[in-house]
Protein backbone atom coordinates (compact mmCIF):
# COMPACT_ATOMS: atom_id res chain seq x y z
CA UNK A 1 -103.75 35.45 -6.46
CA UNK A 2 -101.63 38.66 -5.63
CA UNK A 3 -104.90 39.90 -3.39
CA UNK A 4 -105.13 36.97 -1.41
CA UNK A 5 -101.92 37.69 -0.23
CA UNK A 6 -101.85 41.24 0.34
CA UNK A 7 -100.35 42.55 -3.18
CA UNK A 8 -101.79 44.95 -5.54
CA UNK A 9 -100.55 45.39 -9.34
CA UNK A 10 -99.47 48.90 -10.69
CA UNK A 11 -98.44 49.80 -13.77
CA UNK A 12 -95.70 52.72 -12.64
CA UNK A 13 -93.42 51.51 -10.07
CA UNK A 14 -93.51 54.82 -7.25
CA UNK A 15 -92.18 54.98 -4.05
CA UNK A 16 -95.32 52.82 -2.76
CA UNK A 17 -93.83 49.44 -4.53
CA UNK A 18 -91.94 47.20 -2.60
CA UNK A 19 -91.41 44.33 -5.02
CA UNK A 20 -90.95 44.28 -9.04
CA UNK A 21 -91.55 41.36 -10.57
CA UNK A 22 -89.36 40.78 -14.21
CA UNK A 23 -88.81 38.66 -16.32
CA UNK A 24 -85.61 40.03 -17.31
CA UNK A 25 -82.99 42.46 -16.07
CA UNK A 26 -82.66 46.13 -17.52
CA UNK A 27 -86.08 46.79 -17.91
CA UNK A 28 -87.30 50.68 -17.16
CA UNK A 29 -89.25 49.52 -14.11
CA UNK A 30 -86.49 47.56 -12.97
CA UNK A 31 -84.24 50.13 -13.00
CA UNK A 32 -86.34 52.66 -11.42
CA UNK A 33 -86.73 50.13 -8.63
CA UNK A 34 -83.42 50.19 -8.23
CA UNK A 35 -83.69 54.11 -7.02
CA UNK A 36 -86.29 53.18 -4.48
CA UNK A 37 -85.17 52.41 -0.95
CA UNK A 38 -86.14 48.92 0.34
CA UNK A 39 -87.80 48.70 -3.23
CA UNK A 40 -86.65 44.23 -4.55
CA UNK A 41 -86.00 43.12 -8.28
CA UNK A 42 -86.97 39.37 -8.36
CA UNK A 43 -87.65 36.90 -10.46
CA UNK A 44 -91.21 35.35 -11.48
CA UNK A 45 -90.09 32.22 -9.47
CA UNK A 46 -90.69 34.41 -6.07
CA UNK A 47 -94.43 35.01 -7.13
CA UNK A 48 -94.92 31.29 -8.06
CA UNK A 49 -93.43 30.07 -5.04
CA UNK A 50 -95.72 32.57 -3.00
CA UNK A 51 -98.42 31.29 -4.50
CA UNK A 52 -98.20 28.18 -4.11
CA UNK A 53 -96.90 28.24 -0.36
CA UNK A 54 -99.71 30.12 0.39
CA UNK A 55 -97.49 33.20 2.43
CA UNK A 56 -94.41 35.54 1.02
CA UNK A 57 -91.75 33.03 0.10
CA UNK A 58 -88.12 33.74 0.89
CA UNK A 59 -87.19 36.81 -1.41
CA UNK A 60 -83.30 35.97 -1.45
CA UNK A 61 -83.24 33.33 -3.70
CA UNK A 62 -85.67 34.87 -6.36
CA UNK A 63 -83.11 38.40 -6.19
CA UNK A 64 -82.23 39.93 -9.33
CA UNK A 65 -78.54 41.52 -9.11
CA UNK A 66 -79.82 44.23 -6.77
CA UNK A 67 -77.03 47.72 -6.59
CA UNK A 68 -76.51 50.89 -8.66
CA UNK A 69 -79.37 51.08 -11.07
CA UNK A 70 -78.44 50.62 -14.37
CA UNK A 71 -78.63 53.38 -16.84
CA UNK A 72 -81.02 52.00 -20.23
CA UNK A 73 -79.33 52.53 -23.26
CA UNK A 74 -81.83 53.97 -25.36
CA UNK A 75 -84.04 51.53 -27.42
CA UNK A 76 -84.62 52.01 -31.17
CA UNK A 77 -88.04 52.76 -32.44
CA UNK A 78 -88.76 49.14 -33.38
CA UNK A 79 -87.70 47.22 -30.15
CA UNK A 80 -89.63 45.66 -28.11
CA UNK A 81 -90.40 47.29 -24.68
CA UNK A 82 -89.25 45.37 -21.99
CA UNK A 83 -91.78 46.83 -19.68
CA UNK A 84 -94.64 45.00 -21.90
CA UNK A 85 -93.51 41.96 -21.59
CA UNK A 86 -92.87 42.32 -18.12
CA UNK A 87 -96.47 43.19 -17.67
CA UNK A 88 -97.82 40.88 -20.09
CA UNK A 89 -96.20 38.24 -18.06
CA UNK A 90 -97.01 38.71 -14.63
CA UNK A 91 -100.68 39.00 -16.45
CA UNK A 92 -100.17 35.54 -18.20
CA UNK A 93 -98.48 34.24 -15.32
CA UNK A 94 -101.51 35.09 -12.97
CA UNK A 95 -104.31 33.55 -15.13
CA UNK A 96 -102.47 30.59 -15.86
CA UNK A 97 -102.54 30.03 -12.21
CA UNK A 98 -105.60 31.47 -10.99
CA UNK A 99 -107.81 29.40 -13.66
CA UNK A 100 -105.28 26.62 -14.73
């Protein structure tokens, strides 16, 4: 899906990325977005929508609270990271629509 319309995943968001997709706000790669010019937060919606439109939908209503990056408060050993989940759901999220 992200191919056919120009977009390529990486796993460390640099100053090449232009668009993080999360599932949540706070994340690490988030917040390092947040330190790159021009670099959006949005939602999963915005990837969904592009998909199925077919074309880059409208970024603006997909926005996560975009500003100062947030400083991470720093996770205990046994959390979660928010990052995996972010990736395991733009993965999830791709198959599901790629093969239904």
């Amino acid at each position: 899906m992200h191919k056919s319309l120009g977009a390529k995943i990486q796993d460390k968001v640099d100053k090449a990325v232009t668009h993080v997709v999360a599932a949540k706000d706070g994340s690490e790669k988030a917040t390092i977005a947040r330190t790159i010019p021009g670099c959006l937060v949005v939602r999963p919606g915005w990837l969904m929508e592009s998909y199925w439109s077919i074309r880059k939908a409208n970024v603006q209503p997909y926005l996560m609270a975009q500003g100062p990056a947030v400083i991470p408060i720093k996770k205990d050993e046994n959390d979660d990271d928010d990052d995996d989940d972010d990736d395991g759901f733009a993965l999830e999220l791709e198959d599901e629509l790629l093969n239904g």
